[in-house]
N, C-alpha and C. Protein backbone atom coordinates (compact mmCIF):
# COMPACT_ATOMS: atom_id res chain seq x y z
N UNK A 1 0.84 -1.17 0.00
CA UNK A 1 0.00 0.00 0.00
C UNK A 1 0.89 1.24 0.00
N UNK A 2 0.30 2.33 -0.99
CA UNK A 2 1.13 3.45 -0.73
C UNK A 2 0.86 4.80 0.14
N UNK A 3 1.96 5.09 0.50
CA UNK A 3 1.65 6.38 1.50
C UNK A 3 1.38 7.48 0.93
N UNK A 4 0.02 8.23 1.14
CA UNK A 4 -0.06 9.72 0.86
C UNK A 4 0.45 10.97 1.13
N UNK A 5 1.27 11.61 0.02
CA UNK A 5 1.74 12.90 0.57
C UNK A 5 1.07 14.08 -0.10
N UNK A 6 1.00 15.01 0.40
CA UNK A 6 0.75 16.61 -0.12
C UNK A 6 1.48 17.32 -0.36
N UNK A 7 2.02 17.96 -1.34
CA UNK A 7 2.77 19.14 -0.82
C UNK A 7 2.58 20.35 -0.78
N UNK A 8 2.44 21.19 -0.21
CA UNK A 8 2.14 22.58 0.20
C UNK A 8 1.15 23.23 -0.85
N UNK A 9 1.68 23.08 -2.03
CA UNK A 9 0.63 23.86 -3.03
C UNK A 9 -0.50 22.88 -3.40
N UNK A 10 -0.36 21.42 -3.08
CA UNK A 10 -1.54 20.74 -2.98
C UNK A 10 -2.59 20.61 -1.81
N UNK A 11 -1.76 20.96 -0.97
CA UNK A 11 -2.65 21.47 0.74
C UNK A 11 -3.83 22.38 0.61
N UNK A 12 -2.74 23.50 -0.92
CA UNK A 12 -3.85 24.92 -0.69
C UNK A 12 -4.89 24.37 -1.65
N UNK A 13 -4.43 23.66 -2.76
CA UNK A 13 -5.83 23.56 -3.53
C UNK A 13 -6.74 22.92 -3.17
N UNK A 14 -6.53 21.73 -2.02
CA UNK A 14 -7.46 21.39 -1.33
C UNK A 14 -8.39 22.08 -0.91
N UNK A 15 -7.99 22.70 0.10
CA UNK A 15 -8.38 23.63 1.12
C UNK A 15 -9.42 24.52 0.22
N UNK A 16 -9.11 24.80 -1.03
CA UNK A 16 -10.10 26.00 -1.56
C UNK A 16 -11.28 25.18 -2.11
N UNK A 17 -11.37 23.93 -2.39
CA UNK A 17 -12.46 22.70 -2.88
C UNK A 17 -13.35 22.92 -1.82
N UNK A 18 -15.00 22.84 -2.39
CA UNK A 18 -15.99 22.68 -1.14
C UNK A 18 -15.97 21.75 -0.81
N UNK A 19 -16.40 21.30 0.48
CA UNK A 19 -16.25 20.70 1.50
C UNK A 19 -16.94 18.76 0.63
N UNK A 20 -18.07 18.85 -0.22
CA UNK A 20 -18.11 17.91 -0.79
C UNK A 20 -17.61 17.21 -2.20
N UNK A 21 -16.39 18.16 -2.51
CA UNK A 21 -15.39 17.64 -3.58
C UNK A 21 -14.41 17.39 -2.60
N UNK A 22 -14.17 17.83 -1.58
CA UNK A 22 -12.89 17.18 -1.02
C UNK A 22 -13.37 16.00 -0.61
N UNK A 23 -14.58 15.48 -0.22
CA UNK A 23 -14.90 14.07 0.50
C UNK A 23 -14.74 13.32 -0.77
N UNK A 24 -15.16 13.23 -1.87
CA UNK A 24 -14.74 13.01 -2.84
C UNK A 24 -13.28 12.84 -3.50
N UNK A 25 -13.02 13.74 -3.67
CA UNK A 25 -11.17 13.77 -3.41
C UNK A 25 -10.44 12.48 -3.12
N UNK A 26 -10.98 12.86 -1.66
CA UNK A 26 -10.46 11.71 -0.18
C UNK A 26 -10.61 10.21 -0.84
N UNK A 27 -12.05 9.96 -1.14
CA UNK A 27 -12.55 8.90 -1.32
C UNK A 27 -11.57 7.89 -2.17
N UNK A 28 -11.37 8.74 -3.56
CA UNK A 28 -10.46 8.42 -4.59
C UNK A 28 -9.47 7.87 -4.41
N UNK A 29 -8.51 9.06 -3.96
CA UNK A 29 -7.28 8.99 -3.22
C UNK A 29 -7.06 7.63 -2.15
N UNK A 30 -8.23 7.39 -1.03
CA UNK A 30 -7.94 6.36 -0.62
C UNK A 30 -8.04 4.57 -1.26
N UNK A 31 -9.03 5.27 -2.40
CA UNK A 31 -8.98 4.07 -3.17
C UNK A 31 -7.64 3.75 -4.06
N UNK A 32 -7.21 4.04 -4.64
CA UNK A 32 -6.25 4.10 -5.44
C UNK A 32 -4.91 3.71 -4.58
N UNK A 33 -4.29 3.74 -2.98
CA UNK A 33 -3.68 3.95 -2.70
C UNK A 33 -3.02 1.85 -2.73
N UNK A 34 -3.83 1.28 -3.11
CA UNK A 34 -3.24 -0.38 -3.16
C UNK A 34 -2.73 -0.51 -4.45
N UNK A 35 -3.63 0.00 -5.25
CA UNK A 35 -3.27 -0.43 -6.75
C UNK A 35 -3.04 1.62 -7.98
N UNK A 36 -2.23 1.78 -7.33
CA UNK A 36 -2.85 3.03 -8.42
C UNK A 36 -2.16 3.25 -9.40
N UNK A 37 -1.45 2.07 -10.23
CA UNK A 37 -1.41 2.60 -11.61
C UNK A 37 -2.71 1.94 -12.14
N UNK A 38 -3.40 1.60 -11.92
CA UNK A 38 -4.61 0.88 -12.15
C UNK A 38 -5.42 2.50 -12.80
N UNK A 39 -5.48 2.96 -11.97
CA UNK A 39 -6.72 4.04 -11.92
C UNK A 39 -5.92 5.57 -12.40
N UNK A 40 -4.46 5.24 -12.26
CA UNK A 40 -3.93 6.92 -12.93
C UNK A 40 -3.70 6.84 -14.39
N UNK A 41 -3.31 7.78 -15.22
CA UNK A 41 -3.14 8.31 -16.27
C UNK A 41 -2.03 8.97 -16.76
N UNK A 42 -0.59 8.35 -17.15
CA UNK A 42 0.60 9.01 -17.43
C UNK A 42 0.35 10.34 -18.09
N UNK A 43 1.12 10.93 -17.66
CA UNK A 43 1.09 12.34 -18.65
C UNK A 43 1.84 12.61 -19.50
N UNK A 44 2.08 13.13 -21.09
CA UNK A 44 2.64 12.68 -22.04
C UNK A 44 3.76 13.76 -21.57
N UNK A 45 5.40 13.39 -21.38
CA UNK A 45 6.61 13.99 -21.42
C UNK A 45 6.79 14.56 -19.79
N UNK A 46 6.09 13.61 -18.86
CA UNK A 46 6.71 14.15 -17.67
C UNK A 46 6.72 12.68 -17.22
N UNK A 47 7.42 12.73 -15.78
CA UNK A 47 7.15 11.52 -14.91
C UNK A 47 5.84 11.85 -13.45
N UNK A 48 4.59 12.59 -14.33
CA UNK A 48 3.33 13.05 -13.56
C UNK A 48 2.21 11.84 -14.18
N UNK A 49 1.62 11.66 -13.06
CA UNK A 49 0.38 10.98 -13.83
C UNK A 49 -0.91 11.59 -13.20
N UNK A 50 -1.86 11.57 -13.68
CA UNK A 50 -3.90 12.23 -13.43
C UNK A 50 -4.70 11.57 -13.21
N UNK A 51 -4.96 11.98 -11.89
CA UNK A 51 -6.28 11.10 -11.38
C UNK A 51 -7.69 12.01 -11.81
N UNK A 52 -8.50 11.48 -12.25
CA UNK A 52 -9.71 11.94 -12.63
C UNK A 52 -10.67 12.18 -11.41
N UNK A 53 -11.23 13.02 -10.71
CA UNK A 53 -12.47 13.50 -10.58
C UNK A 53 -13.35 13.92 -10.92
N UNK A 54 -13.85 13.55 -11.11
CA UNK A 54 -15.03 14.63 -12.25
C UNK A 54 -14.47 15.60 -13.12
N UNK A 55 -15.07 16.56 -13.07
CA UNK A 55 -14.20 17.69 -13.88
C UNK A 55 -12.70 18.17 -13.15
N UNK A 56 -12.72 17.53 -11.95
CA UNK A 56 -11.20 17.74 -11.70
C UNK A 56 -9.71 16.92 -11.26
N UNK A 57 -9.22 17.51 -11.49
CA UNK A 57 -8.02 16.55 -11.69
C UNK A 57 -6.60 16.60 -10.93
N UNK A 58 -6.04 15.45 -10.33
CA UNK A 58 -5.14 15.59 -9.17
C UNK A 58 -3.98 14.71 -9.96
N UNK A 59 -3.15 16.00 -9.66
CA UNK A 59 -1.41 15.57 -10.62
C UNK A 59 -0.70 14.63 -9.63
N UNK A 60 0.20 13.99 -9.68
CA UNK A 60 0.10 12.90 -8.79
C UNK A 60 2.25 12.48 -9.61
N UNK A 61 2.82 12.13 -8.46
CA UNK A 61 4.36 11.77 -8.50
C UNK A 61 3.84 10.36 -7.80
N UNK A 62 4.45 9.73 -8.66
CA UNK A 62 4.70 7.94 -8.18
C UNK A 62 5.96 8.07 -7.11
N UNK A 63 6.49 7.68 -6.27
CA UNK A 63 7.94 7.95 -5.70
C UNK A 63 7.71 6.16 -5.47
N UNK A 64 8.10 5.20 -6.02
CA UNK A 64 8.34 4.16 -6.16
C UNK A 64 8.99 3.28 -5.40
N UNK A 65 10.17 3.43 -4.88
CA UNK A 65 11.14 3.40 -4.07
C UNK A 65 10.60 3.28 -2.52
N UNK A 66 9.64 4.37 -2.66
CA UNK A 66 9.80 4.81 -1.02
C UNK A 66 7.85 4.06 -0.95
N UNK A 67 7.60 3.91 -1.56
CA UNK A 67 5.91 3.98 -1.81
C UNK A 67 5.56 4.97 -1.82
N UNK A 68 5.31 5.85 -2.01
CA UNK A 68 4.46 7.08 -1.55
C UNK A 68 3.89 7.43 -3.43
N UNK A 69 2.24 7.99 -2.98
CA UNK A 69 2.26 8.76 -4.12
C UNK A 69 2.16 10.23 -3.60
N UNK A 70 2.65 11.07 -4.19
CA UNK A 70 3.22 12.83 -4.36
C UNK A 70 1.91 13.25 -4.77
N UNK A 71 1.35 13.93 -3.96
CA UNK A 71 0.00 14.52 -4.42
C UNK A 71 1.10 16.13 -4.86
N UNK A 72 0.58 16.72 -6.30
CA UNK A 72 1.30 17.68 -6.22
C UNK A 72 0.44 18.92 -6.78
N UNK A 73 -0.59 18.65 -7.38
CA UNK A 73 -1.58 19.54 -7.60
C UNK A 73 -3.01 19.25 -7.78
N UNK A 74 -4.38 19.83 -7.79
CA UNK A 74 -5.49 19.25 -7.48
C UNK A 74 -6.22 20.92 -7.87
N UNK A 75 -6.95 20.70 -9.07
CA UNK A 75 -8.17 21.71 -9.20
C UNK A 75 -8.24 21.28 -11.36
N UNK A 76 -9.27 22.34 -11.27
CA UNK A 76 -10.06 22.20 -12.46
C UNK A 76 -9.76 21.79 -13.87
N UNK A 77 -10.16 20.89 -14.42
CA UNK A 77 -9.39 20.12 -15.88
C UNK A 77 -8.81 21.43 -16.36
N UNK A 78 -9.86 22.82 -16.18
CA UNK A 78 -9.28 23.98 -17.48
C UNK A 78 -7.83 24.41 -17.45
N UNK A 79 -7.93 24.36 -15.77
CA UNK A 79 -6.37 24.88 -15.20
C UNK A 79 -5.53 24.41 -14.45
N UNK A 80 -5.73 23.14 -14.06
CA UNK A 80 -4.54 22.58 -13.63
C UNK A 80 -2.95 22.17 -14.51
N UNK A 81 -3.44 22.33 -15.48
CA UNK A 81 -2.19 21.39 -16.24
C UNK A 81 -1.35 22.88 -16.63
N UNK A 82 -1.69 24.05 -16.45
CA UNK A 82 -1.00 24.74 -16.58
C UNK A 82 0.67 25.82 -15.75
């Protein structure tokens, strides 16, 4: 199983999600955490992969080695990838 991390600028985009996209969020996130190349989405020319929420989307670092997945950003398909 892998360990969840945040990092700081994924803390804040949390934090600005209403209170029932983050339960949502959560939900995901804890699902994914046994098997999650199952459920992520490489991203073409990085070592990032995308978890789908609905219309929004959480950028995500595999750290392999250590288990952990790198939560590293989290908000809206239009503007996250930017």
């Amino acid at each position: 199983m892998y360990e969840l991390i945040f990092i700081k600028s994924a803390e804040a985009d949390f934090d600005s999600l209403d209170r029932a996209l983050q339960n949502r969020v959560v939900e995901v996130l804890e699902r994914i955490k046994i098997n999650p190349r199952r459920y992520l989405k490489k991203l073409v020319g990085t070592d990032y992969y995308r978890l789908r929420v609905g219309d929004y989307r959480v950028i995500i670092h595999i750290d392999e080695p250590k288990k952990r997945l790198v939560i590293l950003r989290i908000g809206h398909r239009k503007n996250v990838y930017l």
